[in-house]
PDB file of N, CA and C in Angstrom:
ATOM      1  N   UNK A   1      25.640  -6.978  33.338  1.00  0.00           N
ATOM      2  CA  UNK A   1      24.585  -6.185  33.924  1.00  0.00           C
ATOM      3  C   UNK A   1      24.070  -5.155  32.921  1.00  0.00           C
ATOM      4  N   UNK A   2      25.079  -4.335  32.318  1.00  0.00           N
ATOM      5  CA  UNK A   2      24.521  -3.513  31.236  1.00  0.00           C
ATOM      6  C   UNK A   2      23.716  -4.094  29.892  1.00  0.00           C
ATOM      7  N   UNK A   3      24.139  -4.941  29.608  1.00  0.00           N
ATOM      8  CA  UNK A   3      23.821  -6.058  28.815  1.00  0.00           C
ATOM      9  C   UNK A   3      22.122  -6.171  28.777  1.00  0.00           C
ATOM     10  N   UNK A   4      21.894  -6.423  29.872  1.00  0.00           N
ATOM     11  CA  UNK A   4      20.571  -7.037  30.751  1.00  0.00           C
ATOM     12  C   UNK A   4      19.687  -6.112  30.800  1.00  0.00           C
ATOM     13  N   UNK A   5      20.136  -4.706  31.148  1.00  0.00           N
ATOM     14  CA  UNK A   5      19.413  -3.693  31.113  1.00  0.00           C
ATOM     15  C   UNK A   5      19.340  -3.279  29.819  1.00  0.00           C
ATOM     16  N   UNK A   6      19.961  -3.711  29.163  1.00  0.00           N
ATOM     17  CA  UNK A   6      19.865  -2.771  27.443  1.00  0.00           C
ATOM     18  C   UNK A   6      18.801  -3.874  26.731  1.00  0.00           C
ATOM     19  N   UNK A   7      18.741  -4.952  26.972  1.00  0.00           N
ATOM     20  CA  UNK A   7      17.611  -6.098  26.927  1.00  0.00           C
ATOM     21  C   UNK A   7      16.357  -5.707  27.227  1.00  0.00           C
ATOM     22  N   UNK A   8      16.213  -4.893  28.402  1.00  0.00           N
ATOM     23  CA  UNK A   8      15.008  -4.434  29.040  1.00  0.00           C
ATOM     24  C   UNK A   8      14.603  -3.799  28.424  1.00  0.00           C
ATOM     25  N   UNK A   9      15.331  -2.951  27.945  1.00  0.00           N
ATOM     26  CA  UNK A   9      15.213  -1.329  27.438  1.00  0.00           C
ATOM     27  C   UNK A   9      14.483  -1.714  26.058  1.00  0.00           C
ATOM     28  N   UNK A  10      15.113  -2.667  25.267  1.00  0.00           N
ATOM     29  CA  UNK A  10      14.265  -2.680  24.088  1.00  0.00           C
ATOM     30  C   UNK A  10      13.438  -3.673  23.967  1.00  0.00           C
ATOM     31  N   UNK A  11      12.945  -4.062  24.827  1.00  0.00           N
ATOM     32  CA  UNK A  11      11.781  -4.971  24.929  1.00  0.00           C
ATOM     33  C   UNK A  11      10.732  -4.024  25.160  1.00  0.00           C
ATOM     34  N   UNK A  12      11.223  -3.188  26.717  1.00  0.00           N
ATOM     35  CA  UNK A  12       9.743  -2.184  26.987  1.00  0.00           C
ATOM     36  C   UNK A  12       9.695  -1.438  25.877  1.00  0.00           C
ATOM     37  N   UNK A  13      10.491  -1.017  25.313  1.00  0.00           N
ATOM     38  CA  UNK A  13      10.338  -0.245  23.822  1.00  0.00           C
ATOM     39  C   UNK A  13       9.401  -0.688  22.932  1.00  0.00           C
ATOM     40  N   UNK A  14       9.998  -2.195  22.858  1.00  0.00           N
ATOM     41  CA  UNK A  14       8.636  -2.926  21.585  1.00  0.00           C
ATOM     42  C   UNK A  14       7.796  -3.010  21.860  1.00  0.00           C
ATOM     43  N   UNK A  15       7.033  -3.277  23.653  1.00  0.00           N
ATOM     44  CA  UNK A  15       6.028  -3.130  24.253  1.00  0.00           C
ATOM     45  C   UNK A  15       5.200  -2.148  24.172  1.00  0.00           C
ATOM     46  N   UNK A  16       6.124  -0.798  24.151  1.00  0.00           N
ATOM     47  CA  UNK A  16       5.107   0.276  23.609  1.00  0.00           C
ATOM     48  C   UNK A  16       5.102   0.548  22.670  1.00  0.00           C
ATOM     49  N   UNK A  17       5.617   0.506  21.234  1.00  0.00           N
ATOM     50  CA  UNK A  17       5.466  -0.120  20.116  1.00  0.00           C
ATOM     51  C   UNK A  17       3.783  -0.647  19.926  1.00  0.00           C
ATOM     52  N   UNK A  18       4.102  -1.416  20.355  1.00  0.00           N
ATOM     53  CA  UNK A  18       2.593  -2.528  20.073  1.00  0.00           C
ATOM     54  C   UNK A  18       1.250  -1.458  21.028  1.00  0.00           C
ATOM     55  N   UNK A  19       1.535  -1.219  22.089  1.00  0.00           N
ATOM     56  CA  UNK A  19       0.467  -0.563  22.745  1.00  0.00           C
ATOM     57  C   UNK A  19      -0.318   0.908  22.473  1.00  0.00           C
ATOM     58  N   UNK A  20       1.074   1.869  21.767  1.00  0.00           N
ATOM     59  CA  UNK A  20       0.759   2.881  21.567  1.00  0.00           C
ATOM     60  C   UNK A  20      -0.502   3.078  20.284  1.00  0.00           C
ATOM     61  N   UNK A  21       0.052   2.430  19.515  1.00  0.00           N
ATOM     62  CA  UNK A  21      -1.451   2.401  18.483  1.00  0.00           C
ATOM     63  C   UNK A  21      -2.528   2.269  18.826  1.00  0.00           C
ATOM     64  N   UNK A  22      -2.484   1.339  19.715  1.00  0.00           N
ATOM     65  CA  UNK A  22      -4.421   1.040  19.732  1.00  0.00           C
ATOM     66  C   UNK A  22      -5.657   2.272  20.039  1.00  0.00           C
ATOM     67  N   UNK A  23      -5.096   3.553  20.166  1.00  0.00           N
ATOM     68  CA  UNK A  23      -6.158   4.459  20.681  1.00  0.00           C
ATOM     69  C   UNK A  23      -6.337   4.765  19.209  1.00  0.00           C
ATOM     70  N   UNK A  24      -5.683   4.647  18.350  1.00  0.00           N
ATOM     71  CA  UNK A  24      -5.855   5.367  16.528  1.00  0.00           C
ATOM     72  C   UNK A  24      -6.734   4.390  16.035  1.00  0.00           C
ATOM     73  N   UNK A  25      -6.337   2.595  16.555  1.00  0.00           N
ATOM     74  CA  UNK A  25      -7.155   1.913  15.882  1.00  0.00           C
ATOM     75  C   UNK A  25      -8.723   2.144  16.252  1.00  0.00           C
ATOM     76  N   UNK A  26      -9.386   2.691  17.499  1.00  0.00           N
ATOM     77  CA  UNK A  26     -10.683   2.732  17.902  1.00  0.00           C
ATOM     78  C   UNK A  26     -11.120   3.484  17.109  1.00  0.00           C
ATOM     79  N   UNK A  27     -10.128   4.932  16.258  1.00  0.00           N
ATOM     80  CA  UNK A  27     -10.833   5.760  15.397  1.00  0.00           C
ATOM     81  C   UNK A  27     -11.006   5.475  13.814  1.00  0.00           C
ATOM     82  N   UNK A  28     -10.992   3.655  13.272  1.00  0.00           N
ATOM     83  CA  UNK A  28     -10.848   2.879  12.390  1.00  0.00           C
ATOM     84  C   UNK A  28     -12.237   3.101  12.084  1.00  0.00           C
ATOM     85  N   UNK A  29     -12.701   3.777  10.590  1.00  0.00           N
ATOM     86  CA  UNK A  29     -13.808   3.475  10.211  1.00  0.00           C
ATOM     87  C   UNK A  29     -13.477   3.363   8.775  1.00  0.00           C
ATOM     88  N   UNK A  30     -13.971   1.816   8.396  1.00  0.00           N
ATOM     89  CA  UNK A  30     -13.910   1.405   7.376  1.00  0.00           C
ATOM     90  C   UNK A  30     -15.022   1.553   6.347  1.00  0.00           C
ATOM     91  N   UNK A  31     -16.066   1.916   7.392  1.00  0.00           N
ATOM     92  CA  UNK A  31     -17.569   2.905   6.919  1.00  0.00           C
ATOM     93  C   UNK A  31     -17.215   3.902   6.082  1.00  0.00           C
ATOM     94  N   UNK A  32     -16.220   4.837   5.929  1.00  0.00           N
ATOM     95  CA  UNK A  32     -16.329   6.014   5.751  1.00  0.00           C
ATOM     96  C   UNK A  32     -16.337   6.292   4.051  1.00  0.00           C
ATOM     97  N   UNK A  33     -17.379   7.137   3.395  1.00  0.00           N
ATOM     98  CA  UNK A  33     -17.956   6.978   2.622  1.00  0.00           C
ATOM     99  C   UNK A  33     -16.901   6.961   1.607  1.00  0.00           C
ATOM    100  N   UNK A  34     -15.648   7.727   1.344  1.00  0.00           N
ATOM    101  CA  UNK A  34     -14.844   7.284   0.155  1.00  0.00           C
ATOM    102  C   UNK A  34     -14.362   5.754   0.143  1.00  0.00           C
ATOM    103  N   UNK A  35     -13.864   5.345   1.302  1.00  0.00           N
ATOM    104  CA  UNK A  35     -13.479   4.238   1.803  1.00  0.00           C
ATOM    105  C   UNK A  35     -14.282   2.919   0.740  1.00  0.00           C
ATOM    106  N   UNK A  36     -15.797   3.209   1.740  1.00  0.00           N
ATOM    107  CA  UNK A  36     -16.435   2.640   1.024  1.00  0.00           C
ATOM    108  C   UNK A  36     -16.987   2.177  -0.901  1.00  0.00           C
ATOM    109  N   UNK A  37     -16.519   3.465  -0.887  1.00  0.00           N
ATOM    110  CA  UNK A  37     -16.731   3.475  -2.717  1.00  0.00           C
ATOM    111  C   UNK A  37     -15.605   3.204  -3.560  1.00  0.00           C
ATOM    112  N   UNK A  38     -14.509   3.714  -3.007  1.00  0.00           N
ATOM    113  CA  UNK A  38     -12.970   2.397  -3.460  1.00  0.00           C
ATOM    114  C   UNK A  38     -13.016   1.001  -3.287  1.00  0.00           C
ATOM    115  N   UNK A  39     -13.504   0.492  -2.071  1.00  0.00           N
ATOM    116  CA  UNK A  39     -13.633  -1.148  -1.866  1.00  0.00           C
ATOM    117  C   UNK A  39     -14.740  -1.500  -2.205  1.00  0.00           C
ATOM    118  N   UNK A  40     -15.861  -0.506  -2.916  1.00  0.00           N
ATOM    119  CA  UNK A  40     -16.934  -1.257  -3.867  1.00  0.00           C
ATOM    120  C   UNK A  40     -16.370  -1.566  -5.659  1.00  0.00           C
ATOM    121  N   UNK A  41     -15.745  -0.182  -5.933  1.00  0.00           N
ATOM    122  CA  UNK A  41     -14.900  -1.057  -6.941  1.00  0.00           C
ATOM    123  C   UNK A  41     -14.083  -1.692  -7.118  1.00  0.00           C
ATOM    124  N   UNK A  42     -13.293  -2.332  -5.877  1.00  0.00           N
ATOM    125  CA  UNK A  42     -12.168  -2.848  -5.977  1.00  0.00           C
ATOM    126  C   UNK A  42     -12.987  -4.522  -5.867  1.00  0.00           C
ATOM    127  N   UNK A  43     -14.410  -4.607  -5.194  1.00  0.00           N
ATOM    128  CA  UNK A  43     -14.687  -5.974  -5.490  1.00  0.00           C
ATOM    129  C   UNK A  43     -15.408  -6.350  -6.285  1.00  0.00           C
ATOM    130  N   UNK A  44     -15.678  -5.304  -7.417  1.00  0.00           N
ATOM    131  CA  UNK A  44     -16.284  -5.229  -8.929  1.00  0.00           C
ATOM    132  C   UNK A  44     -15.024  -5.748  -9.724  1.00  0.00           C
ATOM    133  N   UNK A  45     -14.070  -5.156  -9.479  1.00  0.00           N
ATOM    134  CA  UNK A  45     -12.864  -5.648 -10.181  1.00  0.00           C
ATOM    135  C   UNK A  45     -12.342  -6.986  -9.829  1.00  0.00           C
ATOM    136  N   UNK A  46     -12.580  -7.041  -8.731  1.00  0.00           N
ATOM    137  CA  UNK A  46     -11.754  -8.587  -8.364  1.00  0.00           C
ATOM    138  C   UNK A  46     -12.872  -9.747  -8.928  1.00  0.00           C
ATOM    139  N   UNK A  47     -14.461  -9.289  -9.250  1.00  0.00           N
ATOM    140  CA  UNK A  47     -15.754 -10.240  -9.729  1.00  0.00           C
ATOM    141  C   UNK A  47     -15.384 -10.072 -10.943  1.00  0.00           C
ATOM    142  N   UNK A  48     -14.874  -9.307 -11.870  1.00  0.00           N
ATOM    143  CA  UNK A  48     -14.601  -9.107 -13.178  1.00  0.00           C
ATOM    144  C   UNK A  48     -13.806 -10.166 -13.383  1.00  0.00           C
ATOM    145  N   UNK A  49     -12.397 -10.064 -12.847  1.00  0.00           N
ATOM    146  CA  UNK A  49     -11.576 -10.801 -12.580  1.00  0.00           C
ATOM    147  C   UNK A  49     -11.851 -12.569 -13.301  1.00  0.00           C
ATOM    148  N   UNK A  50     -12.417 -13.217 -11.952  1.00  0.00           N
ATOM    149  CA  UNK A  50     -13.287 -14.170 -11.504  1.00  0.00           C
ATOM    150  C   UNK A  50     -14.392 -14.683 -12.956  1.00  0.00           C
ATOM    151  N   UNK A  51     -14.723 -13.797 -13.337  1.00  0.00           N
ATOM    152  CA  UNK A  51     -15.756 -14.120 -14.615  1.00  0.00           C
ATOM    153  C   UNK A  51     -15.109 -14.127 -15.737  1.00  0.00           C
ATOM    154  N   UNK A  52     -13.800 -13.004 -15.669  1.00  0.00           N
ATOM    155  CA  UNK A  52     -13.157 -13.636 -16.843  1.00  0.00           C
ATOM    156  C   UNK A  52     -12.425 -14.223 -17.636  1.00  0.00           C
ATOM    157  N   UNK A  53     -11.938 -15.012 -15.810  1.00  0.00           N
ATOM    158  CA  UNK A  53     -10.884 -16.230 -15.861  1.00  0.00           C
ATOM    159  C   UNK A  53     -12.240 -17.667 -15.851  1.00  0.00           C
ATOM    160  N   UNK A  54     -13.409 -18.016 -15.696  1.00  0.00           N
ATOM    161  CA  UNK A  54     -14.568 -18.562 -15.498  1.00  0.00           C
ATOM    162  C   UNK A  54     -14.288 -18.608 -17.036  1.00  0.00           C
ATOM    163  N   UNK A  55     -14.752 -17.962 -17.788  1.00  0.00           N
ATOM    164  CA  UNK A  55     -15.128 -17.417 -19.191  1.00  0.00           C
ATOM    165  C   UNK A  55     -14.083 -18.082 -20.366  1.00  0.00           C
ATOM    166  N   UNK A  56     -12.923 -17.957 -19.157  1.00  0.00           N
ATOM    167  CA  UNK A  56     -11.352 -18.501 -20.589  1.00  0.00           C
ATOM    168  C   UNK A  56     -11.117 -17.396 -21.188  1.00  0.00           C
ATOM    169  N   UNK A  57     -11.399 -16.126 -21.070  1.00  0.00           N
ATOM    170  CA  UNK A  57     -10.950 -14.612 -21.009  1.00  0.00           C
ATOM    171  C   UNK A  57      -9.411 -14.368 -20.990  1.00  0.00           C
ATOM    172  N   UNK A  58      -8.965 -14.810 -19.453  1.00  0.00           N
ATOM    173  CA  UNK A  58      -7.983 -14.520 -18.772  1.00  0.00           C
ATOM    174  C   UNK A  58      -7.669 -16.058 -18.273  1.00  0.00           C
ATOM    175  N   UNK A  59      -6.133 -16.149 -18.584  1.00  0.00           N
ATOM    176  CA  UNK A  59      -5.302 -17.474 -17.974  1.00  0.00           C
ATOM    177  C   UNK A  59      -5.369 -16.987 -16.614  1.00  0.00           C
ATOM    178  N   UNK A  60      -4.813 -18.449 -16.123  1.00  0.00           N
ATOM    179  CA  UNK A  60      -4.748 -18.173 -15.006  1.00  0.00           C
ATOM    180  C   UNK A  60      -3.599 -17.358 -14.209  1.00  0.00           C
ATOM    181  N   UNK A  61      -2.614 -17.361 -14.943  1.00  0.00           N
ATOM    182  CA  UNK A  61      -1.373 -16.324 -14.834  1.00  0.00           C
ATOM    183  C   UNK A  61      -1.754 -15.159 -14.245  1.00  0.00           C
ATOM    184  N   UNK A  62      -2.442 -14.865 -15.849  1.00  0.00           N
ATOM    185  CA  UNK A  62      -3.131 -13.561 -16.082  1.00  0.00           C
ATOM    186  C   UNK A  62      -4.049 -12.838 -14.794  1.00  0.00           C
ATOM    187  N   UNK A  63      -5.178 -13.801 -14.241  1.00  0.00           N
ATOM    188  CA  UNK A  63      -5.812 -14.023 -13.467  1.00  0.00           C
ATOM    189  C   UNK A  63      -4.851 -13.516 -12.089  1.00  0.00           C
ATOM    190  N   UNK A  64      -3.766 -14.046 -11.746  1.00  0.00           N
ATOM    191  CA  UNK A  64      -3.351 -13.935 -10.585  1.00  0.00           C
ATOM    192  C   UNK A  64      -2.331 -12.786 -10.606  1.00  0.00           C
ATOM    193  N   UNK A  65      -2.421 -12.575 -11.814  1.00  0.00           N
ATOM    194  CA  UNK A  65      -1.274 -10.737 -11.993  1.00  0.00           C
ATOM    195  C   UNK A  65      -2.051  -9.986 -11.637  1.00  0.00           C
ATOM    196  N   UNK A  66      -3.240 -10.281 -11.885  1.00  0.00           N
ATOM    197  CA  UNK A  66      -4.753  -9.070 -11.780  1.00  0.00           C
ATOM    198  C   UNK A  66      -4.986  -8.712 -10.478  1.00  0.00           C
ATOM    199  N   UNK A  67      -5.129 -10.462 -10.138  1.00  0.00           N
ATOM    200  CA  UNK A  67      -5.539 -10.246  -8.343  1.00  0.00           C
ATOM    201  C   UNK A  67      -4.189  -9.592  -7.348  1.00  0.00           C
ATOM    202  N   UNK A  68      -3.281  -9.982  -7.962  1.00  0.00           N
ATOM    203  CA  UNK A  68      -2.193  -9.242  -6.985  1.00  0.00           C
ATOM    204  C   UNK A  68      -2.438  -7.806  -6.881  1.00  0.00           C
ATOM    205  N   UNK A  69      -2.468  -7.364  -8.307  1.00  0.00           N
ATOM    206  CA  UNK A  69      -3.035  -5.765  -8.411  1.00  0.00           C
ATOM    207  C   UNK A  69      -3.550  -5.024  -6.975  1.00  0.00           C
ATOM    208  N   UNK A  70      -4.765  -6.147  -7.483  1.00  0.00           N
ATOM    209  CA  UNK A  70      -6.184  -5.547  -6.561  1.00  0.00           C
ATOM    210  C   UNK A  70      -5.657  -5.932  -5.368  1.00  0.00           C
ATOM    211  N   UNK A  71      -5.188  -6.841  -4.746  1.00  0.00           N
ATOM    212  CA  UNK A  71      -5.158  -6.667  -3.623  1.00  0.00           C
ATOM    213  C   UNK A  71      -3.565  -5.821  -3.448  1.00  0.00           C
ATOM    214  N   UNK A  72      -2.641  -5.124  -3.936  1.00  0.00           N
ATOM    215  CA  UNK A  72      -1.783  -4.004  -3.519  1.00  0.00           C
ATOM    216  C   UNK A  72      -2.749  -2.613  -3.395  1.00  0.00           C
ATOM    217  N   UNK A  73      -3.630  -2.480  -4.620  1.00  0.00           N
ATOM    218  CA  UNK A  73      -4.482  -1.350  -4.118  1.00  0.00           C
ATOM    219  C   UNK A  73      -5.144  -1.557  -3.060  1.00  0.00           C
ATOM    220  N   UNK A  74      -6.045  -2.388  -2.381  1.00  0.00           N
ATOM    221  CA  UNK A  74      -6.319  -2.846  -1.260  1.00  0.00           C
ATOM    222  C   UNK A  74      -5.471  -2.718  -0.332  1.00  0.00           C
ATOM    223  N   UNK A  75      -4.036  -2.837  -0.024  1.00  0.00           N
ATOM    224  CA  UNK A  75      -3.526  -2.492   1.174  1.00  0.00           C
ATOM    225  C   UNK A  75      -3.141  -1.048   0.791  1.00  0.00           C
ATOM    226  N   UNK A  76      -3.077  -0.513  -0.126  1.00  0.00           N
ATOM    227  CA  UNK A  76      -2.583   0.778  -0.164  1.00  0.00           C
ATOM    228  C   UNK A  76      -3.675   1.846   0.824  1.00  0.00           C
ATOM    229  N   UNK A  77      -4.964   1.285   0.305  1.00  0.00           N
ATOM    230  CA  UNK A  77      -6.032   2.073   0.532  1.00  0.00           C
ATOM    231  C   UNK A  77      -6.057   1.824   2.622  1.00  0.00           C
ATOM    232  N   UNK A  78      -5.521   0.893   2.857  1.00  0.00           N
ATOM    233  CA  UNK A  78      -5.605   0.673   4.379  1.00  0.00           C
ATOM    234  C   UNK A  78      -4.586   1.251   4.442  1.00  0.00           C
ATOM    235  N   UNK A  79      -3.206   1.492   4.384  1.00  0.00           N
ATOM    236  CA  UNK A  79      -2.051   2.003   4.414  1.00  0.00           C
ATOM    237  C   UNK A  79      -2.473   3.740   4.616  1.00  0.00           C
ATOM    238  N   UNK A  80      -3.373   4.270   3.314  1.00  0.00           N
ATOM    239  CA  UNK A  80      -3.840   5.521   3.667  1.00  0.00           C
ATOM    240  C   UNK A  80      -4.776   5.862   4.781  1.00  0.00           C
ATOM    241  N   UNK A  81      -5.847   4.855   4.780  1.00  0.00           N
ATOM    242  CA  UNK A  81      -6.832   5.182   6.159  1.00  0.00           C
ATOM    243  C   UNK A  81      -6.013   5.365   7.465  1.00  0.00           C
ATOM    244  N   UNK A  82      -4.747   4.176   7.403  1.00  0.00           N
ATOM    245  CA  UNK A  82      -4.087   4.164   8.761  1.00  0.00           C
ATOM    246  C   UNK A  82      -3.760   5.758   9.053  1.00  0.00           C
ATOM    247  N   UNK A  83      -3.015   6.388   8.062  1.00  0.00           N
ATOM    248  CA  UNK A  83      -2.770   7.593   8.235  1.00  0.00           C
ATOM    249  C   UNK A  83      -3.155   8.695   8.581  1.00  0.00           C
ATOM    250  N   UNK A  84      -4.721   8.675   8.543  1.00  0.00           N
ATOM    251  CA  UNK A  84      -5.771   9.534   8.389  1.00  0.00           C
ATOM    252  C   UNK A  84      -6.676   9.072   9.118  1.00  0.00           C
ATOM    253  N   UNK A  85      -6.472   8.837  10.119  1.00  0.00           N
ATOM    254  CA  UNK A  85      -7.534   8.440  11.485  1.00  0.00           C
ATOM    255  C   UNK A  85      -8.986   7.669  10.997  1.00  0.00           C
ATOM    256  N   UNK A  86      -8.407   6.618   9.851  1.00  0.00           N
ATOM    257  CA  UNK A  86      -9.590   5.714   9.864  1.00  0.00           C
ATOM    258  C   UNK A  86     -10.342   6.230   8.108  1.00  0.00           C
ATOM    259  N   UNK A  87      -9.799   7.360   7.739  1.00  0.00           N
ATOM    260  CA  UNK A  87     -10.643   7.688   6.836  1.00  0.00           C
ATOM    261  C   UNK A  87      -9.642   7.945   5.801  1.00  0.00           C
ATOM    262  N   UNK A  88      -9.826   8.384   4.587  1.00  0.00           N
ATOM    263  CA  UNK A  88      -9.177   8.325   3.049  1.00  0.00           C
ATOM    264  C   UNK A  88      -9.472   9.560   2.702  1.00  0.00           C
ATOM    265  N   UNK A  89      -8.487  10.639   2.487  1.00  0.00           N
ATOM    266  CA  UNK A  89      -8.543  11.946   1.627  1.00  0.00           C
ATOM    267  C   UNK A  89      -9.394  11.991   0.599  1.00  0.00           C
ATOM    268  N   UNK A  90      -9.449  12.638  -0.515  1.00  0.00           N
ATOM    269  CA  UNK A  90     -10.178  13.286  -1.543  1.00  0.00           C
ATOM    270  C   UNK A  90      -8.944  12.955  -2.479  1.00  0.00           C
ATOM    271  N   UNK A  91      -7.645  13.033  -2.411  1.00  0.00           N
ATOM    272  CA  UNK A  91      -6.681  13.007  -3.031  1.00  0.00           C
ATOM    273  C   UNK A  91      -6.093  11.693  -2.684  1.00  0.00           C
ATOM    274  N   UNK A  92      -6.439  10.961  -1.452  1.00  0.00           N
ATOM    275  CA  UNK A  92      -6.205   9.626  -1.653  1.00  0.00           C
ATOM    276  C   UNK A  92      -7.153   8.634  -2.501  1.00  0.00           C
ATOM    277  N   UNK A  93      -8.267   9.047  -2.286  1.00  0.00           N
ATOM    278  CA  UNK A  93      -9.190   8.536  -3.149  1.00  0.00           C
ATOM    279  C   UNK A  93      -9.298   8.406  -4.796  1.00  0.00           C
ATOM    280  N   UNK A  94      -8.944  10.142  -5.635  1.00  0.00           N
ATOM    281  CA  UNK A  94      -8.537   9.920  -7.006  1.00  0.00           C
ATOM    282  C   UNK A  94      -7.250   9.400  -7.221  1.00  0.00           C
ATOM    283  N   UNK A  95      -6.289   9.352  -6.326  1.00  0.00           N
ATOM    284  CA  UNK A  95      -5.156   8.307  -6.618  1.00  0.00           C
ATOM    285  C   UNK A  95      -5.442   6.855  -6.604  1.00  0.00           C
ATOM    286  N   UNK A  96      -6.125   6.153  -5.971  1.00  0.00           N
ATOM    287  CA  UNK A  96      -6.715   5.139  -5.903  1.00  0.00           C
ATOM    288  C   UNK A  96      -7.653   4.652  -6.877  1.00  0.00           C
ATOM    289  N   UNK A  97      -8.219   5.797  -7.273  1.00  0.00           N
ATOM    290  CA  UNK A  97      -9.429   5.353  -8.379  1.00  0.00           C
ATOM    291  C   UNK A  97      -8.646   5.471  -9.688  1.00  0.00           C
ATOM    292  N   UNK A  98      -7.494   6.618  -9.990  1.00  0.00           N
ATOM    293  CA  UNK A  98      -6.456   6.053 -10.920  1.00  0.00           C
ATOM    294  C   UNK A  98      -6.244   4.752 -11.137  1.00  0.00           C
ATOM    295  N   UNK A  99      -5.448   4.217 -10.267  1.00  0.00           N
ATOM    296  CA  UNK A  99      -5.214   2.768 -10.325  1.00  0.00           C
ATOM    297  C   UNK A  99      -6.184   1.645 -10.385  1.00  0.00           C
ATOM    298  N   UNK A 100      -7.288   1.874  -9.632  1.00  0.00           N
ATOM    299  CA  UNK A 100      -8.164   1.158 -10.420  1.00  0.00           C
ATOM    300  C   UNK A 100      -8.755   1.358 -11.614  1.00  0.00           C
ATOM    301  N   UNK A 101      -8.447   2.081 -12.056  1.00  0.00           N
ATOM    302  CA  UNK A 101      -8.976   2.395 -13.795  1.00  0.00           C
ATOM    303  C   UNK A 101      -8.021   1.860 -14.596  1.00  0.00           C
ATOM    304  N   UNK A 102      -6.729   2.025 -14.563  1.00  0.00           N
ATOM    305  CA  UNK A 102      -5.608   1.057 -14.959  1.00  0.00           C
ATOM    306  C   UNK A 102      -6.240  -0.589 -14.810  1.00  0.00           C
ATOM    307  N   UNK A 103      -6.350  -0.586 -13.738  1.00  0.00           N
ATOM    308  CA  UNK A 103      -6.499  -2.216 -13.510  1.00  0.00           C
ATOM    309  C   UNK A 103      -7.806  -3.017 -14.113  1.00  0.00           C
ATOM    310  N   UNK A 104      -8.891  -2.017 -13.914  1.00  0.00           N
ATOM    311  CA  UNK A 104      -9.724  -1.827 -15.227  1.00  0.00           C
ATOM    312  C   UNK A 104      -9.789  -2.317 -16.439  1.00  0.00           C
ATOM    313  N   UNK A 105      -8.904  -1.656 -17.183  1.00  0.00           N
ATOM    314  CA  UNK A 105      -8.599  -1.614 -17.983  1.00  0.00           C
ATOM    315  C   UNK A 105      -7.579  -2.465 -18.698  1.00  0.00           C
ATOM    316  N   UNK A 106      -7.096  -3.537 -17.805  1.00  0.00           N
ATOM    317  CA  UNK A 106      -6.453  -4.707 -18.036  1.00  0.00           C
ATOM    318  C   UNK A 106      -7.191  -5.981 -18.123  1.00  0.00           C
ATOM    319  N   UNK A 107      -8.041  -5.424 -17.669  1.00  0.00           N
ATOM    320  CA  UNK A 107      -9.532  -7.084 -17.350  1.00  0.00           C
ATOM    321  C   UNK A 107     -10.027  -6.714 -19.103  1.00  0.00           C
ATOM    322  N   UNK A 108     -10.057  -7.849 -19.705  1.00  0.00           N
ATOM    323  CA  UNK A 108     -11.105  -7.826 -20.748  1.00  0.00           C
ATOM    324  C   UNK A 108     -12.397  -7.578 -20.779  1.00  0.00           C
ATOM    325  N   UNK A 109     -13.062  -7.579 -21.918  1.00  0.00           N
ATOM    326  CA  UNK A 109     -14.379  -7.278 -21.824  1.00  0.00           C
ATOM    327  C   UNK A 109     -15.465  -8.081 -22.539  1.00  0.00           C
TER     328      UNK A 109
END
C-alpha cells in the first residue's frame, strides 16, 4: 500500500513538473531584439560554414566540428532566454557574441 502511494506521489510530481512551465513558455519571445541579432550571426556562421566546406576550404570533419559549435551556442542562447522570461541579457549577449567570434574565426576565409 505504501509502495502504491509513493508511486502516486511521484508521478503527480512529474505531472507538475511538465505543467508548471508552460505559463513562462507563453512569455517566449524569440523576437527579442538581442535574441535576434545572435541568431542572425549564428546563421551567417553556419552559411560560412556551408560555403567553405562547398569551396574544399573545410573537410568535412572540419565542417562538422564547426557545426557542432554553432549549434552548442545555439542552445546556449535558448538555455539563457529560458532563464530570462523569453529574452537574453546584455551580458548574455557579449558572452555569446564572444563565442561567436571564436567560431568566426575558425571558418576560413
Amino acid at each position: 500500500m505504501l509502495k502504491h502511494f509513493a508511486t502516486k506521489a511521484v508521478i503527480a510530481a512529474t505531472g507538475l513538473a511538465v505543467i508548471l512551465p508552460a505559463p513562462a513558455m507563453a512569455n517566449w519571445r524569440s523576437s527579442h531584439p538581442r535574441r535576434v541579432e545572435v541568431n542572425r550571426r549564428l546563421r551567417n556562421l553556419d552559411h560560412r560554414i556551408g560555403e567553405e566546406r562547398r569551396e574544399g576550404d573545410l573537410t568535412k570533419a572540419q565542417a562538422q566540428t564547426l557545426r557542432r559549435d554553432d549549434r552548442s551556442i545555439r542552445q546556449e542562447e535558448r538555455d539563457m532566454a529560458r532563464l530570462d522570461k523569453g529574452h537574453i541579457t546584455r551580458s548574455d549577449k557579449r558572452a555569446l557574441n564572444q563565442q561567436e567570434n571564436v567560431l568566426s574565426g575558425q571558418i576560413p576565409k
